[in-house]
PDB file of N, CA and C in Angstrom:
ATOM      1  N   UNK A   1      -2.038  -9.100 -19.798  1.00  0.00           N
ATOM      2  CA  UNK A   1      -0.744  -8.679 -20.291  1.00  0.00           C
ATOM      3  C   UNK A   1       0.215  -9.868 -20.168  1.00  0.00           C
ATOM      4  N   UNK A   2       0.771 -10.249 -21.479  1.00  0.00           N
ATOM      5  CA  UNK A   2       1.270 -11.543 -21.156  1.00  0.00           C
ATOM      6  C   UNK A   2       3.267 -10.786 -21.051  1.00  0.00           C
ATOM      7  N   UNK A   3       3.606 -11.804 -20.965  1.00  0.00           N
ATOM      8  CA  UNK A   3       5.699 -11.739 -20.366  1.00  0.00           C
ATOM      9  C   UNK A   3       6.304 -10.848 -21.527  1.00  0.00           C
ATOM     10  N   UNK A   4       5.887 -11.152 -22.623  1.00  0.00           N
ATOM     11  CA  UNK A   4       6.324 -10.493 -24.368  1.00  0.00           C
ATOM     12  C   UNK A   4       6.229  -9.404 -23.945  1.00  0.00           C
ATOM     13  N   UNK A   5       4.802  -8.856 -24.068  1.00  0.00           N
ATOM     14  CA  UNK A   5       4.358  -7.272 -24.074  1.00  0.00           C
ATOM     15  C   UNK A   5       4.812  -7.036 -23.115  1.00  0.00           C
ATOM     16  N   UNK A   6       5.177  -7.385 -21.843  1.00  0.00           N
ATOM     17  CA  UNK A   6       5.932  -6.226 -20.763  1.00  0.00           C
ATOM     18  C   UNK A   6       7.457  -6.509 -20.385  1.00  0.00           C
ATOM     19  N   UNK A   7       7.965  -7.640 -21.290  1.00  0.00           N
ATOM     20  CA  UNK A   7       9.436  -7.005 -22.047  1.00  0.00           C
ATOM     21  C   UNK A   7       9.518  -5.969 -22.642  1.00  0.00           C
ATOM     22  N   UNK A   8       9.027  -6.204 -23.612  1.00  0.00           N
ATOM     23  CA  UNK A   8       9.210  -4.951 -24.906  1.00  0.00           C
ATOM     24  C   UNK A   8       8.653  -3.717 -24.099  1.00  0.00           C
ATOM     25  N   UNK A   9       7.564  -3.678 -23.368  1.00  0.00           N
ATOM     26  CA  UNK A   9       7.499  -2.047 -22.499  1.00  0.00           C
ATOM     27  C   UNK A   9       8.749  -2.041 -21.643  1.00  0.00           C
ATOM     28  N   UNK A  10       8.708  -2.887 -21.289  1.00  0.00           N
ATOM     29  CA  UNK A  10      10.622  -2.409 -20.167  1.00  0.00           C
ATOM     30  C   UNK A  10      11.617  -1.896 -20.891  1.00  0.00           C
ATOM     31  N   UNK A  11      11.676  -2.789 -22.323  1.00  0.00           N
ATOM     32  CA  UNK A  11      12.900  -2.493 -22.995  1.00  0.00           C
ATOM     33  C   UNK A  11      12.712  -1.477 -23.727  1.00  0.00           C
ATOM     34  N   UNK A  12      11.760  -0.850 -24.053  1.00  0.00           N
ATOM     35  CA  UNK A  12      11.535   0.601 -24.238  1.00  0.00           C
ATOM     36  C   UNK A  12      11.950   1.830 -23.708  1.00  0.00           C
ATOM     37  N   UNK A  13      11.333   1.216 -22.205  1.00  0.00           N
ATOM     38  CA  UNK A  13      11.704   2.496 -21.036  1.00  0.00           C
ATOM     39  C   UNK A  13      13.168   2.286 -21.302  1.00  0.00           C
ATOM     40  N   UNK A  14      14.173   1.510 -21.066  1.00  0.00           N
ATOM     41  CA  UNK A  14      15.649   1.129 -21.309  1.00  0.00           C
ATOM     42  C   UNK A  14      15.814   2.106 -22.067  1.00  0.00           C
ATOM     43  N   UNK A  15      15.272   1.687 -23.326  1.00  0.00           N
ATOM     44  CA  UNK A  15      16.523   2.492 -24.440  1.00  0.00           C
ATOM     45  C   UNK A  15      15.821   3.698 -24.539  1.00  0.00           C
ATOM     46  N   UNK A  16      15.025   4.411 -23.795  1.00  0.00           N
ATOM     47  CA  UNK A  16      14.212   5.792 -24.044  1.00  0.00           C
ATOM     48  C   UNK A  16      13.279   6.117 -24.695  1.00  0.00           C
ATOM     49  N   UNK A  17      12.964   4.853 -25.937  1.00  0.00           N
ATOM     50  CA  UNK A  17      12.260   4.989 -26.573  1.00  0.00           C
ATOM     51  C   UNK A  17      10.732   5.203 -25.593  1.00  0.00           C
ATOM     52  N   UNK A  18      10.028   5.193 -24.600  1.00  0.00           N
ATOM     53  CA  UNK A  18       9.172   5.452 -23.815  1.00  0.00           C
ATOM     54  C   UNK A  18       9.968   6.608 -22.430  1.00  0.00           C
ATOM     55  N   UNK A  19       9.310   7.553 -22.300  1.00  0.00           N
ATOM     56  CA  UNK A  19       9.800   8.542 -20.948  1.00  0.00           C
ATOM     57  C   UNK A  19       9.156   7.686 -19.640  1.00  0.00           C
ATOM     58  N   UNK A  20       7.987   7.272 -20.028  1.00  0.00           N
ATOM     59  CA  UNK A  20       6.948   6.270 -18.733  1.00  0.00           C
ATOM     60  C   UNK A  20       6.210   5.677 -19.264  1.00  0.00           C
ATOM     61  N   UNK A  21       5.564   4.537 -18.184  1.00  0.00           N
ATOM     62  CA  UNK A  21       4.554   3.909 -19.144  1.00  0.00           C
ATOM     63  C   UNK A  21       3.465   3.972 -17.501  1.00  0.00           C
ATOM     64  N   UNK A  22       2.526   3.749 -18.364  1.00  0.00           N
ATOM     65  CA  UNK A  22       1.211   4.166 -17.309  1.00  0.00           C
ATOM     66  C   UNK A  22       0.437   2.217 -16.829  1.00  0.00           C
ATOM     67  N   UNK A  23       0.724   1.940 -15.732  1.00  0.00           N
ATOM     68  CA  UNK A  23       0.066   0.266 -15.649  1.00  0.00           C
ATOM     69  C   UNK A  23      -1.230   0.568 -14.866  1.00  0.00           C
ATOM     70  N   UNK A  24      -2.321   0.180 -15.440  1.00  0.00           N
ATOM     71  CA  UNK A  24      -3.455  -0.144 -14.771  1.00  0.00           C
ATOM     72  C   UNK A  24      -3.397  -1.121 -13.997  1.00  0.00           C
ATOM     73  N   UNK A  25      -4.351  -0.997 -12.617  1.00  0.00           N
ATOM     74  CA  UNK A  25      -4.040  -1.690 -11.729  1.00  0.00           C
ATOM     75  C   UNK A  25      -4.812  -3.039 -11.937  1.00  0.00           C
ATOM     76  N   UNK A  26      -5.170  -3.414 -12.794  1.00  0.00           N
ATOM     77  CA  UNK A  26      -5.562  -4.932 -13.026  1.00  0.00           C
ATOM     78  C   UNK A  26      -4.068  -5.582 -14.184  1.00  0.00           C
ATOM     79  N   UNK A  27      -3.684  -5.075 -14.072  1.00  0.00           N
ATOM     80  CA  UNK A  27      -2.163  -5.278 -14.923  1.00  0.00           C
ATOM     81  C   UNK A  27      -1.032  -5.613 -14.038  1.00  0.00           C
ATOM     82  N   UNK A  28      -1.188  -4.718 -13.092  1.00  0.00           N
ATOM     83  CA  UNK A  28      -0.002  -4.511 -11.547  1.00  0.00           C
ATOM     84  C   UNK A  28       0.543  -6.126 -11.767  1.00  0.00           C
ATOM     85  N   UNK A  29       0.158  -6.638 -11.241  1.00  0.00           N
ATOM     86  CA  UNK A  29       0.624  -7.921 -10.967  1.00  0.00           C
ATOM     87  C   UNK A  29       1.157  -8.984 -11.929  1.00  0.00           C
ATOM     88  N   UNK A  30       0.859  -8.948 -13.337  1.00  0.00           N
ATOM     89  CA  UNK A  30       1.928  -9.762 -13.976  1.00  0.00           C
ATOM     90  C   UNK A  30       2.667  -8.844 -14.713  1.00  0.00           C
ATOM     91  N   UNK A  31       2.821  -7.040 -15.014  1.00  0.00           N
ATOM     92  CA  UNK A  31       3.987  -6.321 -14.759  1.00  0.00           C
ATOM     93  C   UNK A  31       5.041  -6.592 -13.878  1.00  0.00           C
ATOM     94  N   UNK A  32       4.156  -6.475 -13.056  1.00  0.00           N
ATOM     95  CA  UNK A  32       5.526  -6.807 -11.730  1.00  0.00           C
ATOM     96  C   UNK A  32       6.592  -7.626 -11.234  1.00  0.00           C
ATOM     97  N   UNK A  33       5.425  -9.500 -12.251  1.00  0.00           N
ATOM     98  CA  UNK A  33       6.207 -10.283 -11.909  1.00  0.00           C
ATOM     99  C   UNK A  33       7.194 -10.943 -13.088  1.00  0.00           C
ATOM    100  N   UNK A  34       7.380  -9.863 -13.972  1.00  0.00           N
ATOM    101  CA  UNK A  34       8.325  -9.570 -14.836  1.00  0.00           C
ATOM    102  C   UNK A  34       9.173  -8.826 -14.503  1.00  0.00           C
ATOM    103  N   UNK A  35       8.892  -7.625 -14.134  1.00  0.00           N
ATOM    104  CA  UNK A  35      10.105  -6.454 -13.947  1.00  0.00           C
ATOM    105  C   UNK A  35      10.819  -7.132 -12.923  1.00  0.00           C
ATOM    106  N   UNK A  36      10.070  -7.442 -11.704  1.00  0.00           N
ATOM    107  CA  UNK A  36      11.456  -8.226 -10.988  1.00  0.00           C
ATOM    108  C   UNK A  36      12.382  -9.056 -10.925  1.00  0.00           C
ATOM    109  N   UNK A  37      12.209 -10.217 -12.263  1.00  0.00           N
ATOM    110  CA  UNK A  37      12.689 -11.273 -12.412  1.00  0.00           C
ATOM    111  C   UNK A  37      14.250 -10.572 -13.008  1.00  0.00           C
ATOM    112  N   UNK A  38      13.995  -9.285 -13.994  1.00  0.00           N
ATOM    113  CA  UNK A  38      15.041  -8.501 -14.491  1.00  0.00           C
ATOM    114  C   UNK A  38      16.739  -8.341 -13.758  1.00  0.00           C
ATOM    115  N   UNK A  39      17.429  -8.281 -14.594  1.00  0.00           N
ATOM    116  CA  UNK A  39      18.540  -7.867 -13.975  1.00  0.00           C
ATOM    117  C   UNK A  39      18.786  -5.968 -13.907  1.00  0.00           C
ATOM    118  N   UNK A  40      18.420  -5.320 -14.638  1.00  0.00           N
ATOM    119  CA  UNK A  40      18.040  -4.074 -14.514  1.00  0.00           C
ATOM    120  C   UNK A  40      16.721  -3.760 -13.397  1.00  0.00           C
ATOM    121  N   UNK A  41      16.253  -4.239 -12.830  1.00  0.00           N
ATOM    122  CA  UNK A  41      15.242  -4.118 -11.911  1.00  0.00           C
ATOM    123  C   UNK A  41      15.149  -3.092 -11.174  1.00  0.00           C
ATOM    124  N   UNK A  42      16.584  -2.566 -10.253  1.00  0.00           N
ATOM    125  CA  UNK A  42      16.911  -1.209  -9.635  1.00  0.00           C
ATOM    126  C   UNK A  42      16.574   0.145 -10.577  1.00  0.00           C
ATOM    127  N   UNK A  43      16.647  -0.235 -11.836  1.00  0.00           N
ATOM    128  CA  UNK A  43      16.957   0.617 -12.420  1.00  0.00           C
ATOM    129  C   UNK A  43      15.500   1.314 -12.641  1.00  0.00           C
ATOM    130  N   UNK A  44      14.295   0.618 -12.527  1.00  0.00           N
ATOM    131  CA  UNK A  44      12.875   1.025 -13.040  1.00  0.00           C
ATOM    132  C   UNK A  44      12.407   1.623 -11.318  1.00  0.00           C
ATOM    133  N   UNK A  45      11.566   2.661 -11.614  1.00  0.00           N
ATOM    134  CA  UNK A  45      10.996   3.445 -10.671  1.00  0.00           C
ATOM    135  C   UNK A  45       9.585   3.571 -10.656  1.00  0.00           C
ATOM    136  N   UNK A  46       8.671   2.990  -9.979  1.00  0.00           N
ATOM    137  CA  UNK A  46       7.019   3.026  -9.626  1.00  0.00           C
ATOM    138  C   UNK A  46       6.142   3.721  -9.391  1.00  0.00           C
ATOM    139  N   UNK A  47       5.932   4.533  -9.570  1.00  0.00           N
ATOM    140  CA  UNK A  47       5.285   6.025  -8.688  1.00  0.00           C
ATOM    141  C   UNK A  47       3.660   5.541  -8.952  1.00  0.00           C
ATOM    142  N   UNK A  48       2.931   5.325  -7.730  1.00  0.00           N
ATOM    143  CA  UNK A  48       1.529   5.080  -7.009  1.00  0.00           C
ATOM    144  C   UNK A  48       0.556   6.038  -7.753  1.00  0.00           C
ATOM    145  N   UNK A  49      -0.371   6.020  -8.611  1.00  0.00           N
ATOM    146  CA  UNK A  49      -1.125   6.604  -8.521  1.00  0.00           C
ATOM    147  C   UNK A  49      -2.256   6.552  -7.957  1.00  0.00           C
ATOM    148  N   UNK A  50      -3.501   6.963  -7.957  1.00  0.00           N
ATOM    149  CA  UNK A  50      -4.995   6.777  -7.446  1.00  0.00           C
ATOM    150  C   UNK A  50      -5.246   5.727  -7.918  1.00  0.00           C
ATOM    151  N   UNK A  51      -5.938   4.780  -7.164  1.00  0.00           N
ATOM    152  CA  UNK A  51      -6.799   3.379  -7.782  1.00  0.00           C
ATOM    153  C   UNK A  51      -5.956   1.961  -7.869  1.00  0.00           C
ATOM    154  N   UNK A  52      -4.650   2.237  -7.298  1.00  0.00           N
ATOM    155  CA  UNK A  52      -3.671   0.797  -7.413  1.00  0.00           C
ATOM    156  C   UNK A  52      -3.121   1.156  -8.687  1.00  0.00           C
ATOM    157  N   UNK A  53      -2.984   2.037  -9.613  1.00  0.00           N
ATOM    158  CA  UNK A  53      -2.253   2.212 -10.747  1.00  0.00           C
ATOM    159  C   UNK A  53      -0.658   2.976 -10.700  1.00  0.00           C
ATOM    160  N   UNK A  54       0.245   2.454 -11.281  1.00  0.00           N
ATOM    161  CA  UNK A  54       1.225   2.666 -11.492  1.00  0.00           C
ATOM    162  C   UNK A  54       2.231   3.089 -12.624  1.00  0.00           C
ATOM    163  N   UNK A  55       2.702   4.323 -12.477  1.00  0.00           N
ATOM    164  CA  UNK A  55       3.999   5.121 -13.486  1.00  0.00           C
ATOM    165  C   UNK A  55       5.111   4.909 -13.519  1.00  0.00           C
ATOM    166  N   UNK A  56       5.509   3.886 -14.426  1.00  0.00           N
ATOM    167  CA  UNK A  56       6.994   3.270 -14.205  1.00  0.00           C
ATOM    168  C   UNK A  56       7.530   4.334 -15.232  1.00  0.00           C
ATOM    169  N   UNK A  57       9.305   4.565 -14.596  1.00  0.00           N
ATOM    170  CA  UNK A  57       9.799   5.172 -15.443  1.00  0.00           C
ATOM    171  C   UNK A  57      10.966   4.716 -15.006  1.00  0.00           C
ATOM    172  N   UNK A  58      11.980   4.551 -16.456  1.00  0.00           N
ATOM    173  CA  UNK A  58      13.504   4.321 -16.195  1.00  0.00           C
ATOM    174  C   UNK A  58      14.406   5.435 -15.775  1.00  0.00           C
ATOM    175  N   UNK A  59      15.390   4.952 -14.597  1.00  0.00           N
ATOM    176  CA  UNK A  59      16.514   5.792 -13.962  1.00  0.00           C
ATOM    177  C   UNK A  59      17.765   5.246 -14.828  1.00  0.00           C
ATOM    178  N   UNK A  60      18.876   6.261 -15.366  1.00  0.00           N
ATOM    179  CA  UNK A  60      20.065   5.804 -15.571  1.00  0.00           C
ATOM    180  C   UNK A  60      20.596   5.424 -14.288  1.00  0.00           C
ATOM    181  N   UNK A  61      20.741   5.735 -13.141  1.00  0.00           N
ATOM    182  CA  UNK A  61      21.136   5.290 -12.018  1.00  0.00           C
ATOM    183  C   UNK A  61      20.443   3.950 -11.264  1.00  0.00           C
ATOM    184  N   UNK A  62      20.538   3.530 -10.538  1.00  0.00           N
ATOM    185  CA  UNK A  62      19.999   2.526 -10.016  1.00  0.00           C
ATOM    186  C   UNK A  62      19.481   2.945  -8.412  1.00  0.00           C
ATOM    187  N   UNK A  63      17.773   2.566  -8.163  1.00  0.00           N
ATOM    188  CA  UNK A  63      17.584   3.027  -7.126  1.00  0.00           C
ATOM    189  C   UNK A  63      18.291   2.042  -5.926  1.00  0.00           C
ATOM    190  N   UNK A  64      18.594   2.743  -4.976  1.00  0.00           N
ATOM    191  CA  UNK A  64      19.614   2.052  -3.631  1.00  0.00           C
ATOM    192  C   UNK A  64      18.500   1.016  -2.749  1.00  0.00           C
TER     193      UNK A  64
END
């Protein structure tokens, strides 16, 4: 998954056009080291699934 494709999935979740997006856990890691570089960063939420995989979904609020 290169920096492009997991802009455009972030900026999806942003504007709603995506409710979640589902990351396989051989993905985890250059997802991640995109979403954090973000200035919206608080704003995306992770939820763990089985196997190292992860359910990002955007908050209008920002997590604390």
């Amino acid at each position: 998954m290169n920096e492009e494709q997991v802009n455009d999935i972030l900026n999806q979740l942003m504007e709603g056009d995506l409710s979640e997006y589902f990351v396989k856990n051989e993905d985890f890691m250059d997802f991640r080291k995109v979403l954090v570089k973000r200035e919206d960063f608080k704003h995306f939420r992770g939820i763990a699934q089985r196997n190292g995989d992860v359910l990002y979904q955007y908050l209008k609020e920002p997590r604390s």
